[in-house]
N, C-alpha and C. Protein backbone atom coordinates (compact mmCIF):
# COMPACT_ATOMS: atom_id res chain seq x y z
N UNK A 1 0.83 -1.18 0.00
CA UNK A 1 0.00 0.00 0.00
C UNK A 1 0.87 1.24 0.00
N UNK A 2 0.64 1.99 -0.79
CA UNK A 2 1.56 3.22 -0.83
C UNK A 2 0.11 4.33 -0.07
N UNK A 3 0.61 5.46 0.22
CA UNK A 3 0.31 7.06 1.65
C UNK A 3 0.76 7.53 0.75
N UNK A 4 -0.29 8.86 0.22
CA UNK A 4 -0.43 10.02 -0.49
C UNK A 4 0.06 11.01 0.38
N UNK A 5 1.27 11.08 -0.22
CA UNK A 5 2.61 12.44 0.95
C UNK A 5 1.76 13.56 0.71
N UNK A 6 0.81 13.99 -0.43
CA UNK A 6 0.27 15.16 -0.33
C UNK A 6 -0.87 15.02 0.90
N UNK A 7 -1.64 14.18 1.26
CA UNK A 7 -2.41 14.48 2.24
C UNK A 7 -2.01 15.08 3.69
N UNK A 8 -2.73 16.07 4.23
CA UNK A 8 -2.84 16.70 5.29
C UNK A 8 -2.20 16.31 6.27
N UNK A 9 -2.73 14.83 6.92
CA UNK A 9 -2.04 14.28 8.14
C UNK A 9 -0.54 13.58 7.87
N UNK A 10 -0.73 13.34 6.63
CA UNK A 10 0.91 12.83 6.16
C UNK A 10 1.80 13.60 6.38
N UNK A 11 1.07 15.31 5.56
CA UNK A 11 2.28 16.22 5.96
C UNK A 11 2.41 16.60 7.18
N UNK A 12 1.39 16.61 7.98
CA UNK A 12 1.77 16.87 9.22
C UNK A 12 2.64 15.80 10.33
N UNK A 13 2.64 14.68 9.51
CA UNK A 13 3.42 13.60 10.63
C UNK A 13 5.18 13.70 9.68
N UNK A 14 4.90 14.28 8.39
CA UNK A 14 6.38 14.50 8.25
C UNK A 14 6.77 15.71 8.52
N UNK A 15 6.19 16.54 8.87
CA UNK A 15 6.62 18.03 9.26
C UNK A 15 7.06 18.06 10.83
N UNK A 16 6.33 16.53 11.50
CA UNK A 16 6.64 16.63 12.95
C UNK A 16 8.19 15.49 13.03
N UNK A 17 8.29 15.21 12.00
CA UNK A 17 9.66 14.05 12.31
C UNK A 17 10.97 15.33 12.11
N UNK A 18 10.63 16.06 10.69
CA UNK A 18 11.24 17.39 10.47
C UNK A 18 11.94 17.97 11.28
N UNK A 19 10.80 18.70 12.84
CA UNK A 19 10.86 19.48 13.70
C UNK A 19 12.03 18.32 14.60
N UNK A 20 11.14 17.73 14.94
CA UNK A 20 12.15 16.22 16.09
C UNK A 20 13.72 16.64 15.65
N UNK A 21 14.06 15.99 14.21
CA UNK A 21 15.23 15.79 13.79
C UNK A 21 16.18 16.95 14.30
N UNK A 22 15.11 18.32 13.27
CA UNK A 22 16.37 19.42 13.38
C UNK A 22 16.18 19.94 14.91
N UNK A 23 15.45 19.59 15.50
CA UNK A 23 15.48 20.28 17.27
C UNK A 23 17.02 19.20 18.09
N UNK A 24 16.86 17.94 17.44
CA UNK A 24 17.46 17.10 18.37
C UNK A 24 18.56 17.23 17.81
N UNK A 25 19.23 17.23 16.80
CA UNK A 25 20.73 17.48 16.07
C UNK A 25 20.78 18.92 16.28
N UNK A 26 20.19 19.83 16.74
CA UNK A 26 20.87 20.81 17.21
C UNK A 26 21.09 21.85 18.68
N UNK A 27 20.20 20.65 19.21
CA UNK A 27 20.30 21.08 20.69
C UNK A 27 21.43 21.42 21.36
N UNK A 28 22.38 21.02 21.10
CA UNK A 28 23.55 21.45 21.87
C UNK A 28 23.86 23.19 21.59
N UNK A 29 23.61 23.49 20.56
CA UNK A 29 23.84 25.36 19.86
C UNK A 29 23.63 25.78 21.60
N UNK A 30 22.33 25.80 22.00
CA UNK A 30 21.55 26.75 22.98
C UNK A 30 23.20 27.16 24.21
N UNK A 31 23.77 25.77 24.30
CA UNK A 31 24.71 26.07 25.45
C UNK A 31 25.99 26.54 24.38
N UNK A 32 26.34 25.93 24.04
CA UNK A 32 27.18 26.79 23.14
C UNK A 32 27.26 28.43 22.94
N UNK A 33 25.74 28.91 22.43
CA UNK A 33 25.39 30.29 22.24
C UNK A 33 25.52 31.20 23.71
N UNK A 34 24.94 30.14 24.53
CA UNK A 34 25.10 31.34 25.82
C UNK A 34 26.80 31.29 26.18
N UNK A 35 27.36 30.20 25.85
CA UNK A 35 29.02 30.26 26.48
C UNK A 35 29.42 31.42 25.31
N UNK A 36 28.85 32.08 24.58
CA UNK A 36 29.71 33.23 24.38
C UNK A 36 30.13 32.68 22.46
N UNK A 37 29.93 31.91 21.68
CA UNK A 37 30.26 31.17 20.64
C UNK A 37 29.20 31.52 19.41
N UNK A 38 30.35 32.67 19.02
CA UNK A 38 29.29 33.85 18.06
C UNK A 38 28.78 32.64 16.69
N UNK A 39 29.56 31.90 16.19
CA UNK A 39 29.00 30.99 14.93
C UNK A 39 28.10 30.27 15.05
N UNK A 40 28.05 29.17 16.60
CA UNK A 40 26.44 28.44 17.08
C UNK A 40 25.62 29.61 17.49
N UNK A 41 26.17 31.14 17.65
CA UNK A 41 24.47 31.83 17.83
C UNK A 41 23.90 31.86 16.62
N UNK A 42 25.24 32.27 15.63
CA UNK A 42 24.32 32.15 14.00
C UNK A 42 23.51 31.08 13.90
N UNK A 43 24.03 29.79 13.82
CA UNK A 43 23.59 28.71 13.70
C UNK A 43 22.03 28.74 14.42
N UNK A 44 22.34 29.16 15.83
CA UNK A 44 21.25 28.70 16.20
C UNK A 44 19.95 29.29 15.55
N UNK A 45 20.18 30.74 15.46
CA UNK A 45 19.01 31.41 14.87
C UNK A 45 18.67 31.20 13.74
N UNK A 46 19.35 30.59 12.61
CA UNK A 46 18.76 29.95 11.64
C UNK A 46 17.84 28.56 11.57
N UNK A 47 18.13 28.07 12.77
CA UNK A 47 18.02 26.58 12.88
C UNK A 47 16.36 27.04 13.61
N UNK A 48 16.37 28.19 14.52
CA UNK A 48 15.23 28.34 15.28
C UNK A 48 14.33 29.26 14.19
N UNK A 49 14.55 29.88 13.23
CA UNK A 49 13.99 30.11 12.21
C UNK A 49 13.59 29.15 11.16
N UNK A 50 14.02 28.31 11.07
CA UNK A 50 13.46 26.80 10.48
C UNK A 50 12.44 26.04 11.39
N UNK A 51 12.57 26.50 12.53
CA UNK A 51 11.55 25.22 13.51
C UNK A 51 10.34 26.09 13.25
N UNK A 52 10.54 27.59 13.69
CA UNK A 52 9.50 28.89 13.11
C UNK A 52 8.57 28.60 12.03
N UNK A 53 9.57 28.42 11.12
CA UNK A 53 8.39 28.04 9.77
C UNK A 53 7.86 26.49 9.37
N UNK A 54 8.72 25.68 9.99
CA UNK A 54 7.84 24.30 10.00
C UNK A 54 6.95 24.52 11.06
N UNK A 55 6.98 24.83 12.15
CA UNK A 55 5.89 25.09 13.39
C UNK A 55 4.78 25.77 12.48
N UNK A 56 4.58 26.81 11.68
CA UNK A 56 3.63 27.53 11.25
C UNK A 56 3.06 26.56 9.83
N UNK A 57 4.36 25.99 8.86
CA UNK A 57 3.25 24.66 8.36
C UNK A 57 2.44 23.69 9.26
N UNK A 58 2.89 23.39 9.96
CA UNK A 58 2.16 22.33 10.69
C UNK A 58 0.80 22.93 11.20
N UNK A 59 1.34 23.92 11.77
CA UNK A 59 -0.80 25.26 12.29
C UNK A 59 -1.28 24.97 11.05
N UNK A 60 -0.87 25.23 10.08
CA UNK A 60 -2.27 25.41 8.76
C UNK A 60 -2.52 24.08 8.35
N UNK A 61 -1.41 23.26 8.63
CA UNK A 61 -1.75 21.46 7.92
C UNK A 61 -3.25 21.36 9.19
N UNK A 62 -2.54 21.28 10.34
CA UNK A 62 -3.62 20.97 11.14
C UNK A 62 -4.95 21.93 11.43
N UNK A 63 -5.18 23.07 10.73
CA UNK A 63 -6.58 23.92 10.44
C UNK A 63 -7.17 22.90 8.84
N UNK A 64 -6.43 22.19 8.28
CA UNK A 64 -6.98 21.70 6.88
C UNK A 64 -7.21 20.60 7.65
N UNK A 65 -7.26 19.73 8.62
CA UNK A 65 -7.48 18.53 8.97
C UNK A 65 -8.91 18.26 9.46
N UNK A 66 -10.12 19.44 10.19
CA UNK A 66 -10.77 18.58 10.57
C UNK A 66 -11.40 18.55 8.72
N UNK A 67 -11.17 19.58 8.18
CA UNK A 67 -12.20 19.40 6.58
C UNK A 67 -11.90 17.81 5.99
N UNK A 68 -10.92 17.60 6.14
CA UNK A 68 -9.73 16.49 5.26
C UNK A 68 -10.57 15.55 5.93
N UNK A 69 -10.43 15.34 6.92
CA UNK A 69 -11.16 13.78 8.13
C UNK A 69 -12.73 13.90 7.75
N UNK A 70 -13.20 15.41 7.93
CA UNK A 70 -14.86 15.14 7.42
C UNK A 70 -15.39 14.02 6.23
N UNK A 71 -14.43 14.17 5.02
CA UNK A 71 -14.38 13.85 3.79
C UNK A 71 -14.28 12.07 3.51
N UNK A 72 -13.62 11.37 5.11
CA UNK A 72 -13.52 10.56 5.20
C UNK A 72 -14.55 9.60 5.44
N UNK A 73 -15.32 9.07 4.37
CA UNK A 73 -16.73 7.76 4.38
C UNK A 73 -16.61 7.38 5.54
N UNK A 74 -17.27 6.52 5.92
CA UNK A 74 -17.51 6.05 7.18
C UNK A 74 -16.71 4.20 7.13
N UNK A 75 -16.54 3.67 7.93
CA UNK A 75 -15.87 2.59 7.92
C UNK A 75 -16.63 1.94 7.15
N UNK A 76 -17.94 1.67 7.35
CA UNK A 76 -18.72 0.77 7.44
C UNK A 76 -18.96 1.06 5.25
N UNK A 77 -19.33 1.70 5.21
CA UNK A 77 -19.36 2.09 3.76
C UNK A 77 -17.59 1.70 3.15
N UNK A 78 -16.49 2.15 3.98
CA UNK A 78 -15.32 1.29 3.00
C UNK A 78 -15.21 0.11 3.25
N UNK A 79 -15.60 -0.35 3.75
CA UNK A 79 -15.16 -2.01 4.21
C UNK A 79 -16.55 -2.52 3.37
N UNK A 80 -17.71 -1.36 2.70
CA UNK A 80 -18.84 -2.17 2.48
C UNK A 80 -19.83 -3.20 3.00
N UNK A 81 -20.22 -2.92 4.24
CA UNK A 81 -20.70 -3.99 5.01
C UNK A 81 -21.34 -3.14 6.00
N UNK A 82 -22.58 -4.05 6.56
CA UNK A 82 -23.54 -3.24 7.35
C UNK A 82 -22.58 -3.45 8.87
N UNK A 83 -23.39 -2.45 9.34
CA UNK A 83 -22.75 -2.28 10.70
C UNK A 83 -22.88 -3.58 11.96
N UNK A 84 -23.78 -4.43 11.54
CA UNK A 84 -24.53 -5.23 11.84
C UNK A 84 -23.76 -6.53 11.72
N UNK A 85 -23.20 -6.89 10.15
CA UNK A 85 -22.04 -7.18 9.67
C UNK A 85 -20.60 -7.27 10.09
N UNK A 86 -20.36 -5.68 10.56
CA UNK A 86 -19.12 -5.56 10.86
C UNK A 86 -18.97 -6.47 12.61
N UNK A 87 -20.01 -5.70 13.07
CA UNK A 87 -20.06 -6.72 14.46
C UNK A 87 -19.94 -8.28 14.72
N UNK A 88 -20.97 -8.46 14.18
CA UNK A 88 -21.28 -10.15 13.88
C UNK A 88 -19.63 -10.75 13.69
N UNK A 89 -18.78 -10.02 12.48
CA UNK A 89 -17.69 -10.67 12.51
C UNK A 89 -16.56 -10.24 13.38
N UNK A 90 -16.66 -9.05 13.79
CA UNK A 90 -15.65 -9.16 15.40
C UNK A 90 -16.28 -9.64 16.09
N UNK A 91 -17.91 -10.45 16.70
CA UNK A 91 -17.78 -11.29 17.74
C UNK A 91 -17.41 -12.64 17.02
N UNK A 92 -17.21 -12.98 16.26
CA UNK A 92 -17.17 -14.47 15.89
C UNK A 92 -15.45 -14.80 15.53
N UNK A 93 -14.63 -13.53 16.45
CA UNK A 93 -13.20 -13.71 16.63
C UNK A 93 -12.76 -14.30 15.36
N UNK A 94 -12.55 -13.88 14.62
CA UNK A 94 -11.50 -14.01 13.05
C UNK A 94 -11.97 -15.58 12.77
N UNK A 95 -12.73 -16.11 13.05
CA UNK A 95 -12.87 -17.83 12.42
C UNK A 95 -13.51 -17.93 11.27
N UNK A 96 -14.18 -16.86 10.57
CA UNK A 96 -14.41 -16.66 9.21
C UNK A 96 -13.20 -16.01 8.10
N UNK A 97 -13.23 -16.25 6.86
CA UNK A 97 -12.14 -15.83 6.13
C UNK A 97 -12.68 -14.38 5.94
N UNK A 98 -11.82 -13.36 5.65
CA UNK A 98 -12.48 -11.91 5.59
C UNK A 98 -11.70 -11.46 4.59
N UNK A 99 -12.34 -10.44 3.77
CA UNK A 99 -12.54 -9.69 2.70
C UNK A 99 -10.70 -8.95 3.00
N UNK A 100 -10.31 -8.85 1.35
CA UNK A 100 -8.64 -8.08 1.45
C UNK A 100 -9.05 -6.62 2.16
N UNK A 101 -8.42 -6.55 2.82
CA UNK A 101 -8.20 -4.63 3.45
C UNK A 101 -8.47 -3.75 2.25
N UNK A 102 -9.04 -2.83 3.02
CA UNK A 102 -9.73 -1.54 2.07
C UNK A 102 -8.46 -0.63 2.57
N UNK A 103 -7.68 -0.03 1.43
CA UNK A 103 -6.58 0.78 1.78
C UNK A 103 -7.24 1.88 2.03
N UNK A 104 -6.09 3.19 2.82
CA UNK A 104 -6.83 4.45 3.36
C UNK A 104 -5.64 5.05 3.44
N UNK A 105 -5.46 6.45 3.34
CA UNK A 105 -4.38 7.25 3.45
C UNK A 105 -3.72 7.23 4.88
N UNK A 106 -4.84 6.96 6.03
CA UNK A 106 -4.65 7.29 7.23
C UNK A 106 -4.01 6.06 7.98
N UNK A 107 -4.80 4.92 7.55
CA UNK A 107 -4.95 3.92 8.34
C UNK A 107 -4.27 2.50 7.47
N UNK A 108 -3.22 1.91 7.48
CA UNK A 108 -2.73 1.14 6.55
C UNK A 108 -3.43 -0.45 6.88
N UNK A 109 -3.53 -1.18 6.05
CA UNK A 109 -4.06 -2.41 6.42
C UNK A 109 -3.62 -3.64 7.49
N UNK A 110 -4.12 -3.67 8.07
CA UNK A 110 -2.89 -4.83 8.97
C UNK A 110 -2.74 -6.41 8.36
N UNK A 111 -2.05 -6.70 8.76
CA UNK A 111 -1.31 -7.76 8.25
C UNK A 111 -2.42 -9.28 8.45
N UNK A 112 -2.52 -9.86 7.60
CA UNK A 112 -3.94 -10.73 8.05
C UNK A 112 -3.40 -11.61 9.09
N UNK A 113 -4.29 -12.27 9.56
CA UNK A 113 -3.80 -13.01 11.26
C UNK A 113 -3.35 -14.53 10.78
N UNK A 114 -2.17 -14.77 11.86
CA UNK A 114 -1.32 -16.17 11.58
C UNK A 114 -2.64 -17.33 11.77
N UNK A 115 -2.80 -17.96 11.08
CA UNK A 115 -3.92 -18.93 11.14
C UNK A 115 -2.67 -20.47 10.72
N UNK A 116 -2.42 -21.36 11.87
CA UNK A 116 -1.98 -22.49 11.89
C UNK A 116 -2.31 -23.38 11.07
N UNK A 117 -3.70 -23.51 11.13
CA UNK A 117 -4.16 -25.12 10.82
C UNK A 117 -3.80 -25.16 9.37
């Protein structure tokens, strides 16, 4: 299953690995900058001007998200099956064979269950 990098929550879960990365490879600047170390202050303020503007993508990814999730059918309509349906076969614990995964941008398919016999 391939995740549409253009969707909303995609970019927002790569805009948050983004932030992680460049916060954690450059944490050390902050002590550096106060010991007096004029090149990590440069550094730093560029680096904190980058977290600046990924921080402000991420506000507008996440103002486009609840529209994006509205848009999202209901389970029961992707999996095609009444709700009634869907129950019946989570109580009857996986002992029926079940339909291939309905892919989703959000939610990737899980792996079908180890069945022995």
């Amino acid at each position: 299953m391939t995740q549409d990098p253009s969707h909303p929550a995609m970019a927002l879960n790569t805009r948050f690995a983004e932030v992680e990365c460049l916060a954690e490879s450059h944490q050390h600047l902050s002590k550096e900058s106060l010991a007096g170390n004029k090149p990590a202050n440069a550094v730093l303020h560029k680096v904190l001007n980058q977290l600046e503007e990924l921080l402000s993508d991420m506000k507008a990814d996440v103002t486009r998200l609840p529209a994006t999730l509205s848009r999202i059918p209901p389970i029961a309509a992707r999996l095609q099956m009444s709700e009634r349906s869907i129950l019946s076969r989570l109580a009857s614990k996986g002992t029926e064979s079940h339909p291939p995964p309905v892919s989703h941008p959000l939610h990737p398919p899980s792996p079908p269950a180890f069945n022995p016999s």
